[in-house]
PDB file of N, CA and C in Angstrom:
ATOM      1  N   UNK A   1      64.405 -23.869 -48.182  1.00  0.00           N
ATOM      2  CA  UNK A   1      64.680 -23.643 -46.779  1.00  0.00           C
ATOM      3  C   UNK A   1      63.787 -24.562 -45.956  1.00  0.00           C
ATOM      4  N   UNK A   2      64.014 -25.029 -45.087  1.00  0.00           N
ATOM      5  CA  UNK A   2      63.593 -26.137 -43.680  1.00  0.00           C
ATOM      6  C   UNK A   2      62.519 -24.902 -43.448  1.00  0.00           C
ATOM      7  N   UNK A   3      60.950 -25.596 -43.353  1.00  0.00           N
ATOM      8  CA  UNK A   3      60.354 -25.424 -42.477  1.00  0.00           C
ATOM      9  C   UNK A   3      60.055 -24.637 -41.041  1.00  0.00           C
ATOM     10  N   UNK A   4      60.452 -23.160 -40.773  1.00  0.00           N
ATOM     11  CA  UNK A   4      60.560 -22.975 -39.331  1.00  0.00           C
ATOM     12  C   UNK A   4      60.087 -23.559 -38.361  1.00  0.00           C
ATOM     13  N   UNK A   5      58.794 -24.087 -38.508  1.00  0.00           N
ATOM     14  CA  UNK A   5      58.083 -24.703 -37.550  1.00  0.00           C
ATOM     15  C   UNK A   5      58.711 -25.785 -37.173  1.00  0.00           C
ATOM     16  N   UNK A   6      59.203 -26.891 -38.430  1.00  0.00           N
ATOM     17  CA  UNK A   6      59.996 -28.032 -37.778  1.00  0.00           C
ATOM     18  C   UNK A   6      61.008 -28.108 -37.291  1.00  0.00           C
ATOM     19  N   UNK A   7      61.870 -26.707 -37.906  1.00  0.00           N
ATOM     20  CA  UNK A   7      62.878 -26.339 -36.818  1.00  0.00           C
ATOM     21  C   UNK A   7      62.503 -26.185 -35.169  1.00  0.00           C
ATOM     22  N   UNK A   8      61.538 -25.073 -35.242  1.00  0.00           N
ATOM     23  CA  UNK A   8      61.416 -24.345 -33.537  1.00  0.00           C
ATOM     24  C   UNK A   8      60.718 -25.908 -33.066  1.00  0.00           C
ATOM     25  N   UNK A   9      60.297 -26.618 -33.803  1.00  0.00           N
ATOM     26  CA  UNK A   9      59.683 -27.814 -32.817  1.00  0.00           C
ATOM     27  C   UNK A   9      60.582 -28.882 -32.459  1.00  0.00           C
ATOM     28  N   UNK A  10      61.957 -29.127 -33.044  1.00  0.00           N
ATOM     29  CA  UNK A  10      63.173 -29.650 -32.598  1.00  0.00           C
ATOM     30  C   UNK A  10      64.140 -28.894 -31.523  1.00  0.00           C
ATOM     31  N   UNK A  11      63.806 -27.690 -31.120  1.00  0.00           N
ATOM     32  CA  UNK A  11      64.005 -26.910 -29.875  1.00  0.00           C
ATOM     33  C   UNK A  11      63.664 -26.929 -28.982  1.00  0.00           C
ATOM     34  N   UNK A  12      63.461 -27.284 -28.228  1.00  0.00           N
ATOM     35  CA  UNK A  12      62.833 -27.730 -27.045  1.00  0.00           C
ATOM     36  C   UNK A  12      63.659 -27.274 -25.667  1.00  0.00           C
ATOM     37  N   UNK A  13      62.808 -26.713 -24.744  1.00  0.00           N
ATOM     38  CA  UNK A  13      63.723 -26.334 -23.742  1.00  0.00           C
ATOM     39  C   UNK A  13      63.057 -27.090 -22.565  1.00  0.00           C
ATOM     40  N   UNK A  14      63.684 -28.019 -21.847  1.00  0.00           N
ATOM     41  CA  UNK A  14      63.539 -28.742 -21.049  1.00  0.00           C
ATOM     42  C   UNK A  14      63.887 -28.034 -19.127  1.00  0.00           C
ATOM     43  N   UNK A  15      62.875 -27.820 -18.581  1.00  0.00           N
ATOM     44  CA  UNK A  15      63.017 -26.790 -16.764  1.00  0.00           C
ATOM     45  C   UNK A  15      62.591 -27.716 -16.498  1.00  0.00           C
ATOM     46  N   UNK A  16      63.116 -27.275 -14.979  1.00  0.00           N
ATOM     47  CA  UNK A  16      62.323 -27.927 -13.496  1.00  0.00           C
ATOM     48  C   UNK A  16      61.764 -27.028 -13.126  1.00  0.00           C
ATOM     49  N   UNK A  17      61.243 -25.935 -14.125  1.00  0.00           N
ATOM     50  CA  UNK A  17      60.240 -25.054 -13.333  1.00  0.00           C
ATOM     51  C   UNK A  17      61.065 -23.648 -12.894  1.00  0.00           C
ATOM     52  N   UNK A  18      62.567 -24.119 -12.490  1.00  0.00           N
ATOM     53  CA  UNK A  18      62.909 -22.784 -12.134  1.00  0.00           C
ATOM     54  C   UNK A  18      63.969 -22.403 -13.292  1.00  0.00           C
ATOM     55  N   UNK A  19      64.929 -23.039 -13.795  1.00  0.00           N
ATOM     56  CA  UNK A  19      66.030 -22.564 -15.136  1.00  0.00           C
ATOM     57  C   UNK A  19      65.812 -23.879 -16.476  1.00  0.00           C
ATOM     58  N   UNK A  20      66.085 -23.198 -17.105  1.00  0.00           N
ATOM     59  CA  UNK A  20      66.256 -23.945 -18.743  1.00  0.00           C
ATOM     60  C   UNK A  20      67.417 -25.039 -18.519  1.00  0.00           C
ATOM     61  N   UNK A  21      67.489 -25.871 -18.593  1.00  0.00           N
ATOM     62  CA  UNK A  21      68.401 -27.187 -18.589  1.00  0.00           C
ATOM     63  C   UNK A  21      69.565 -27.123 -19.314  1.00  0.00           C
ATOM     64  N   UNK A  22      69.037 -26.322 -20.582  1.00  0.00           N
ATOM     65  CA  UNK A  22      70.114 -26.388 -21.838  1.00  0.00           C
ATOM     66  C   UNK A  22      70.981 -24.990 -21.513  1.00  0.00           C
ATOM     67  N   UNK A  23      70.057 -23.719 -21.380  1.00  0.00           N
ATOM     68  CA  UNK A  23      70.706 -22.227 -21.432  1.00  0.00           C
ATOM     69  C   UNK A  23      71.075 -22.005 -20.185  1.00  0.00           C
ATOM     70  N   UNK A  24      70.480 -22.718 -19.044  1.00  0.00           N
ATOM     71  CA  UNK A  24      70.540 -21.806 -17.798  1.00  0.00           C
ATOM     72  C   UNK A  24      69.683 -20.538 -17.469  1.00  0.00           C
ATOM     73  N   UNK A  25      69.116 -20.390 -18.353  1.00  0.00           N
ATOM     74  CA  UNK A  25      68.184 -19.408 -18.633  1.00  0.00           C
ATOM     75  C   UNK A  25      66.502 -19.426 -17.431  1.00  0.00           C
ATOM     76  N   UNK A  26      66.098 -18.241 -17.120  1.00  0.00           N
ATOM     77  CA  UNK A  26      64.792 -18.888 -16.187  1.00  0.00           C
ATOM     78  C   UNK A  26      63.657 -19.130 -16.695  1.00  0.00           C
ATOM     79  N   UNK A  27      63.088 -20.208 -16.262  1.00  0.00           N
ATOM     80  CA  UNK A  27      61.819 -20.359 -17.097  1.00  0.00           C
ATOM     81  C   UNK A  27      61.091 -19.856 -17.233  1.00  0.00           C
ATOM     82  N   UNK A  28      59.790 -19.726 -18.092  1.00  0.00           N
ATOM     83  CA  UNK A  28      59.143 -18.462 -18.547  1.00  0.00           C
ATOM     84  C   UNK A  28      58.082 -17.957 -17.200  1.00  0.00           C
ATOM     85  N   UNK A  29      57.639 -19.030 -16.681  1.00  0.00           N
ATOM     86  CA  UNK A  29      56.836 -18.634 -15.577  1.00  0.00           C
ATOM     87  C   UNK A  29      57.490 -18.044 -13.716  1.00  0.00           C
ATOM     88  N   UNK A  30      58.725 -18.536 -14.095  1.00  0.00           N
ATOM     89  CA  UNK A  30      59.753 -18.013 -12.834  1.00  0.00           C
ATOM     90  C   UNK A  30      60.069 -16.911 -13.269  1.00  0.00           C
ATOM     91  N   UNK A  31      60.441 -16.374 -14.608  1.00  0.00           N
ATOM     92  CA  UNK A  31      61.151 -14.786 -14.953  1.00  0.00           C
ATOM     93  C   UNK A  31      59.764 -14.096 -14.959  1.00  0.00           C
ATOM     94  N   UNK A  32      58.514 -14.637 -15.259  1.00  0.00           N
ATOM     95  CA  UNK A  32      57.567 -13.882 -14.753  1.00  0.00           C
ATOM     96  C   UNK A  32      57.404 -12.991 -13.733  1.00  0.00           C
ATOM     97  N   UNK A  33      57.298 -14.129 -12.666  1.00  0.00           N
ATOM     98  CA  UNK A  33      57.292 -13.917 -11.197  1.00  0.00           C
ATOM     99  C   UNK A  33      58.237 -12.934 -10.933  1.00  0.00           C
ATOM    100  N   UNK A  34      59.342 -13.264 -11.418  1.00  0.00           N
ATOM    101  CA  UNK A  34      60.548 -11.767 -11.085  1.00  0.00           C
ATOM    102  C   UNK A  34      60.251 -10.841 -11.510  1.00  0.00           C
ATOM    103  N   UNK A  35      59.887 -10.600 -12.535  1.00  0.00           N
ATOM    104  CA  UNK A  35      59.249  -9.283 -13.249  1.00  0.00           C
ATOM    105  C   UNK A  35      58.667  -8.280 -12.583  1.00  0.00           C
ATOM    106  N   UNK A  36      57.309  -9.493 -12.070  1.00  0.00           N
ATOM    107  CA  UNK A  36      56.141  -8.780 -11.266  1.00  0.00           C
ATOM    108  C   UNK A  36      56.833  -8.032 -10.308  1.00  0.00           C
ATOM    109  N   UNK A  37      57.438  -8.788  -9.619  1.00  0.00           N
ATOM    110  CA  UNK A  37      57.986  -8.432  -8.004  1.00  0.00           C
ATOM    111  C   UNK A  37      58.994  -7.355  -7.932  1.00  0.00           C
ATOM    112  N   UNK A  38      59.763  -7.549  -9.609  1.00  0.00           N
ATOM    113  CA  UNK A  38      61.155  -6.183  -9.357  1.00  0.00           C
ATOM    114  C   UNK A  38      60.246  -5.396  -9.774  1.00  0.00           C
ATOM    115  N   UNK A  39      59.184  -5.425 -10.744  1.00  0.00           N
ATOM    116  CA  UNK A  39      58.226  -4.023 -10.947  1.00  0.00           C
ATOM    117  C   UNK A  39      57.842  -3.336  -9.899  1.00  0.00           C
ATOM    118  N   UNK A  40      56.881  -4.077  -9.120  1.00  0.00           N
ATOM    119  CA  UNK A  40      56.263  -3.437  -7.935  1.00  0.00           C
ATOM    120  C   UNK A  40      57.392  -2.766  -6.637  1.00  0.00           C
ATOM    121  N   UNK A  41      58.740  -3.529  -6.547  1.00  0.00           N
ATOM    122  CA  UNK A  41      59.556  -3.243  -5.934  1.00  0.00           C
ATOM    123  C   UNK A  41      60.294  -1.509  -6.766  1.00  0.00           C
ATOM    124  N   UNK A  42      60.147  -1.571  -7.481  1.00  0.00           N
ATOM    125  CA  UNK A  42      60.339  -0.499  -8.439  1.00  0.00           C
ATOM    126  C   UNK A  42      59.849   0.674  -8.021  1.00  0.00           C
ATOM    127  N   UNK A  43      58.321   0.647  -8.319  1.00  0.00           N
ATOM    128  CA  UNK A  43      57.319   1.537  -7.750  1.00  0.00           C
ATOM    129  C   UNK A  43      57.364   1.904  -7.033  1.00  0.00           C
ATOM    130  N   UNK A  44      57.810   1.063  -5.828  1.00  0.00           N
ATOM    131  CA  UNK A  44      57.308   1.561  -3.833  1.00  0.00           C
ATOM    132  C   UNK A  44      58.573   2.329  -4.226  1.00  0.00           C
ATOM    133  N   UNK A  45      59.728   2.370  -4.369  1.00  0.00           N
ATOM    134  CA  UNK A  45      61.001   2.553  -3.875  1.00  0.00           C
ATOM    135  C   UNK A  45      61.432   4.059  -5.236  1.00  0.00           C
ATOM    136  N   UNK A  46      60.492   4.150  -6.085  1.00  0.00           N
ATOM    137  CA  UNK A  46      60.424   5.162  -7.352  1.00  0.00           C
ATOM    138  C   UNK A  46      62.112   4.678  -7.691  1.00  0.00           C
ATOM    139  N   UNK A  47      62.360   4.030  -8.300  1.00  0.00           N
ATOM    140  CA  UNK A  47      63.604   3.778  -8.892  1.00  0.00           C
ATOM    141  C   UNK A  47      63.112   3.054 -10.183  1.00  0.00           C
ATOM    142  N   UNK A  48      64.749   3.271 -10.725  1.00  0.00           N
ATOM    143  CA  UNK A  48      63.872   2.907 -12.430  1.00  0.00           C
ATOM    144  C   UNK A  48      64.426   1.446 -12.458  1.00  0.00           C
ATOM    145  N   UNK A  49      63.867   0.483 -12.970  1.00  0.00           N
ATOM    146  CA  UNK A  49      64.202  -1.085 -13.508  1.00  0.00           C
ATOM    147  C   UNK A  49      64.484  -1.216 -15.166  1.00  0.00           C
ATOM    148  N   UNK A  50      65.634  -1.307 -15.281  1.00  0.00           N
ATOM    149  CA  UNK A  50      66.052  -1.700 -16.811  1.00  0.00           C
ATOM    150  C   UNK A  50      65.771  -3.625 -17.414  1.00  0.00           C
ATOM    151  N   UNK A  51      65.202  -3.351 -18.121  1.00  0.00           N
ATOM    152  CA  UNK A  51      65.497  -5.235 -18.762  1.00  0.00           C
ATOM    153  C   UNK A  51      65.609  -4.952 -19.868  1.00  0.00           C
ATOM    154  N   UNK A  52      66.423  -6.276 -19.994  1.00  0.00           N
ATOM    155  CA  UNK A  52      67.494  -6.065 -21.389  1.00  0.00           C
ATOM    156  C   UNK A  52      66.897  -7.494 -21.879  1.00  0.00           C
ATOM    157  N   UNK A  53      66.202  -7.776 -23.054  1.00  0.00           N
ATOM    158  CA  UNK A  53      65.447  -8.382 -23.891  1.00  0.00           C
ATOM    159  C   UNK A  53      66.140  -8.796 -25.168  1.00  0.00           C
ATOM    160  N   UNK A  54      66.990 -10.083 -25.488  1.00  0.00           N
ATOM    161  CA  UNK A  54      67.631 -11.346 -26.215  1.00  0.00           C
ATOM    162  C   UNK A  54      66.265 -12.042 -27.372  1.00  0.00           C
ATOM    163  N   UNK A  55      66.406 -11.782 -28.483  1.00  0.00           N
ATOM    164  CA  UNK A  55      65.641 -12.761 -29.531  1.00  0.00           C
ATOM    165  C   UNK A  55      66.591 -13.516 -30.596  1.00  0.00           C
ATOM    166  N   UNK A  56      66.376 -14.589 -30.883  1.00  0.00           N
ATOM    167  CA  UNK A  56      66.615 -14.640 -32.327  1.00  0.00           C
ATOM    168  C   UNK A  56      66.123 -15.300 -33.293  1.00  0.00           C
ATOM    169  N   UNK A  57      66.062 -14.639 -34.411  1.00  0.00           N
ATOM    170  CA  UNK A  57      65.083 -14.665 -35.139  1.00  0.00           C
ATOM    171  C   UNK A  57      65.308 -15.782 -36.081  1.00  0.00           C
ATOM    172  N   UNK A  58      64.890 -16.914 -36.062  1.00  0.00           N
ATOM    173  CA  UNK A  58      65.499 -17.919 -36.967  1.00  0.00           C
ATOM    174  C   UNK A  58      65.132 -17.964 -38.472  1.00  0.00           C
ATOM    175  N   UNK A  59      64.582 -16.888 -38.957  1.00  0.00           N
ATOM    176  CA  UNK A  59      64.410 -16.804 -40.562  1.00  0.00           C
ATOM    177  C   UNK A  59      65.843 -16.066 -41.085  1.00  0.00           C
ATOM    178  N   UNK A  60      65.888 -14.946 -40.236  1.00  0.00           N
ATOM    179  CA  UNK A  60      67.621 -14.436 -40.867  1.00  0.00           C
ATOM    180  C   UNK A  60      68.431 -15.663 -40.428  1.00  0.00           C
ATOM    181  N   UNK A  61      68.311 -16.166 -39.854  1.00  0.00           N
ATOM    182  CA  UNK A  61      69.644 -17.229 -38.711  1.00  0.00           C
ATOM    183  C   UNK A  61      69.623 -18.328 -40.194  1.00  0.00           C
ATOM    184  N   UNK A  62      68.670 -19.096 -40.412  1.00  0.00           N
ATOM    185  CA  UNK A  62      68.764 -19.904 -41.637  1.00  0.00           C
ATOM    186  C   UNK A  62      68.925 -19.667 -42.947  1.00  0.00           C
ATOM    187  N   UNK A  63      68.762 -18.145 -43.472  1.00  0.00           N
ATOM    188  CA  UNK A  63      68.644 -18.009 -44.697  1.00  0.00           C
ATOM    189  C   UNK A  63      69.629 -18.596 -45.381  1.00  0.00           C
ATOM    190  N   UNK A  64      70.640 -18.373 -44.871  1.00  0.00           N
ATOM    191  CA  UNK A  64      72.251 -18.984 -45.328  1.00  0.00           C
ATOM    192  C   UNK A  64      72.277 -20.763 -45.072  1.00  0.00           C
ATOM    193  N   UNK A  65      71.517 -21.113 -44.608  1.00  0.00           N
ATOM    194  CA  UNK A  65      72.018 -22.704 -43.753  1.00  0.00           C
ATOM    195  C   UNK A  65      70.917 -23.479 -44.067  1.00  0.00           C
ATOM    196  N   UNK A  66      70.240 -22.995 -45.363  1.00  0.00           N
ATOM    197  CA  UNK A  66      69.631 -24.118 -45.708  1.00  0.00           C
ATOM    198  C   UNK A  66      69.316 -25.653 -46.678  1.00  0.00           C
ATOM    199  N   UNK A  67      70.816 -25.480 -46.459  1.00  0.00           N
ATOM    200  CA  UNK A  67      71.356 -27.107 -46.860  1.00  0.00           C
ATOM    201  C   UNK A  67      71.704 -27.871 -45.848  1.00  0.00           C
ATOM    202  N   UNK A  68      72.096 -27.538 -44.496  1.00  0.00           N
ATOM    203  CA  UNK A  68      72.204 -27.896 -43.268  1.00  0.00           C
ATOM    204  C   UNK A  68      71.197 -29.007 -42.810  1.00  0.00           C
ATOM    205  N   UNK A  69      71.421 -30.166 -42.302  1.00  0.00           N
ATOM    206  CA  UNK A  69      70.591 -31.128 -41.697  1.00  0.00           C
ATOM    207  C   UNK A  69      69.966 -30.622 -40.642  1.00  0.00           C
ATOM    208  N   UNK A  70      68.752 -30.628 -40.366  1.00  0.00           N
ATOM    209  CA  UNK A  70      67.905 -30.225 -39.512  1.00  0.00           C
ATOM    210  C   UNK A  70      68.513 -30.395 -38.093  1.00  0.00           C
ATOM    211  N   UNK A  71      69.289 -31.573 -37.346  1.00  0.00           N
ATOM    212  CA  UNK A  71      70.489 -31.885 -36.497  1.00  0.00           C
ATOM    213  C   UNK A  71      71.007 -31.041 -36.218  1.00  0.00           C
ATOM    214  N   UNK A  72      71.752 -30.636 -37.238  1.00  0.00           N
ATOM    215  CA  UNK A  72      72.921 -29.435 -37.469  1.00  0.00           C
ATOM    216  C   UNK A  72      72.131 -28.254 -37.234  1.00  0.00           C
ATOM    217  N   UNK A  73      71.257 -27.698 -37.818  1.00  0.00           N
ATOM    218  CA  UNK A  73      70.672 -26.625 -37.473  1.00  0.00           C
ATOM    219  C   UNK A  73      70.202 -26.405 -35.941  1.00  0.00           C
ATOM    220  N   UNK A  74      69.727 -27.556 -35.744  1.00  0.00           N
ATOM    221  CA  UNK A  74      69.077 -27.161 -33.913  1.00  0.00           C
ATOM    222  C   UNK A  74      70.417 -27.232 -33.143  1.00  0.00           C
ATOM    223  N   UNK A  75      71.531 -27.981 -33.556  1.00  0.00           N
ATOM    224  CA  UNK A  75      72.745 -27.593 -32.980  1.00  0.00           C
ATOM    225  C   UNK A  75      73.214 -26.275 -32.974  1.00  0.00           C
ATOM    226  N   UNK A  76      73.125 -25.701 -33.526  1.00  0.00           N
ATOM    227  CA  UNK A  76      73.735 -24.270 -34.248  1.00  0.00           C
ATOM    228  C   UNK A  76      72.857 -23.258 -33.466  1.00  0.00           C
ATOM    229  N   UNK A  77      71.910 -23.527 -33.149  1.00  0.00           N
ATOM    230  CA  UNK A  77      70.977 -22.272 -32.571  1.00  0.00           C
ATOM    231  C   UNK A  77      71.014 -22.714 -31.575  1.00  0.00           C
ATOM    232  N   UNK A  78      71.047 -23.911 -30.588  1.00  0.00           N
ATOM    233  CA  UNK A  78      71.193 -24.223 -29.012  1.00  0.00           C
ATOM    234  C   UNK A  78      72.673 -23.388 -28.635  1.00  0.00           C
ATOM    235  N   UNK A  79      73.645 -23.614 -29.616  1.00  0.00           N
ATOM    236  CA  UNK A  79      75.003 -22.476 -29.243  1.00  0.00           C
ATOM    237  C   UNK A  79      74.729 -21.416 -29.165  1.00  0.00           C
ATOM    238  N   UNK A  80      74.290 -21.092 -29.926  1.00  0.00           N
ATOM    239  CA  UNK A  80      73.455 -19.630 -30.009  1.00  0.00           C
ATOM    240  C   UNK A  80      73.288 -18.929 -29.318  1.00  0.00           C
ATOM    241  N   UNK A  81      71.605 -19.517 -28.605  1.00  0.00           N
ATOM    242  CA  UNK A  81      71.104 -19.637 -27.022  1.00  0.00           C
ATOM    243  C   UNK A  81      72.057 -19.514 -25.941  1.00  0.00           C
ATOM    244  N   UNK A  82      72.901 -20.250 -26.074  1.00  0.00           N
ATOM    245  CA  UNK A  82      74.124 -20.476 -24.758  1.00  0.00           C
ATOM    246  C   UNK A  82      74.868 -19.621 -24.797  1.00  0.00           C
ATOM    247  N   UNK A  83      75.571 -19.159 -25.842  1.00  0.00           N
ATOM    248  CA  UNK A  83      76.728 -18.364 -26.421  1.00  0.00           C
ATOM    249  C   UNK A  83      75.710 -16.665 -25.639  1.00  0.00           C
ATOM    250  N   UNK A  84      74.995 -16.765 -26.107  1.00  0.00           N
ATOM    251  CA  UNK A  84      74.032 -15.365 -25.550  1.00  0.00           C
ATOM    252  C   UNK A  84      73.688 -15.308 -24.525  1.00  0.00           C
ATOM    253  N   UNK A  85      73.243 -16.138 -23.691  1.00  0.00           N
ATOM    254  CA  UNK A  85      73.260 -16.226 -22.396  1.00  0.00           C
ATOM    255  C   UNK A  85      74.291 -15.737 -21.349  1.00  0.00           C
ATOM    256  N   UNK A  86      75.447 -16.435 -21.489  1.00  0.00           N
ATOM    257  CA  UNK A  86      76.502 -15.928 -21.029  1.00  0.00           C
ATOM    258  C   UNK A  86      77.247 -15.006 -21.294  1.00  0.00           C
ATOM    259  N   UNK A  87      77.018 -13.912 -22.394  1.00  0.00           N
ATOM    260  CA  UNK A  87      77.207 -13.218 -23.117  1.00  0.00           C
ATOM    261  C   UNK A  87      76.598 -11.994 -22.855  1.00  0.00           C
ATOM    262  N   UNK A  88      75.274 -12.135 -22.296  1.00  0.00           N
ATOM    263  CA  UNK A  88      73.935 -10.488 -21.202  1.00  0.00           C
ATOM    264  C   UNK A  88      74.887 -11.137 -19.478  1.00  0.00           C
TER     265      UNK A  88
END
């Protein structure tokens, strides 16, 4: 099996700070900021805030795909990413 590390290091998610380039997704320090703010907005207002929390785990994701060109693999999990995105 490929390396995870050299996998997750051919992943790369490229922001301007506010969304992911590739997913559309928000960047880690902007979904921060939202966090904080729907929390505390939470509190004053006693209402409850749900977040719904997306992983995947690329040791099950490869077990099967490891004859796959490393290419192919970071292809396969950027769909992934996307496919899930639009998908929450």
């Amino acid at each position: 099996m490929k390396d995870l590390s050299e996998i997750a290091a051919q992943i790369f998610f490229v922001n301007n700070g506010e969304i992911d380039l590739l997913t559309g997704a928000i960047a880690q320090s902007r979904f921060d900021q939202i966090i904080k703010r729907d929390m505390q907005l939470s509190r004053r207002n006693q209402t409850q805030l749900v977040i719904i929390s997306a992983s995947l785990n690329l040791e099950n994701y490869l077990e099967t795909k490891n004859q796959i060109d490393l290419n192919q693999i970071k292809i396969e999990v950027e769909s992934e990413l996307i496919k899930t995105h639009f998908q929450l």
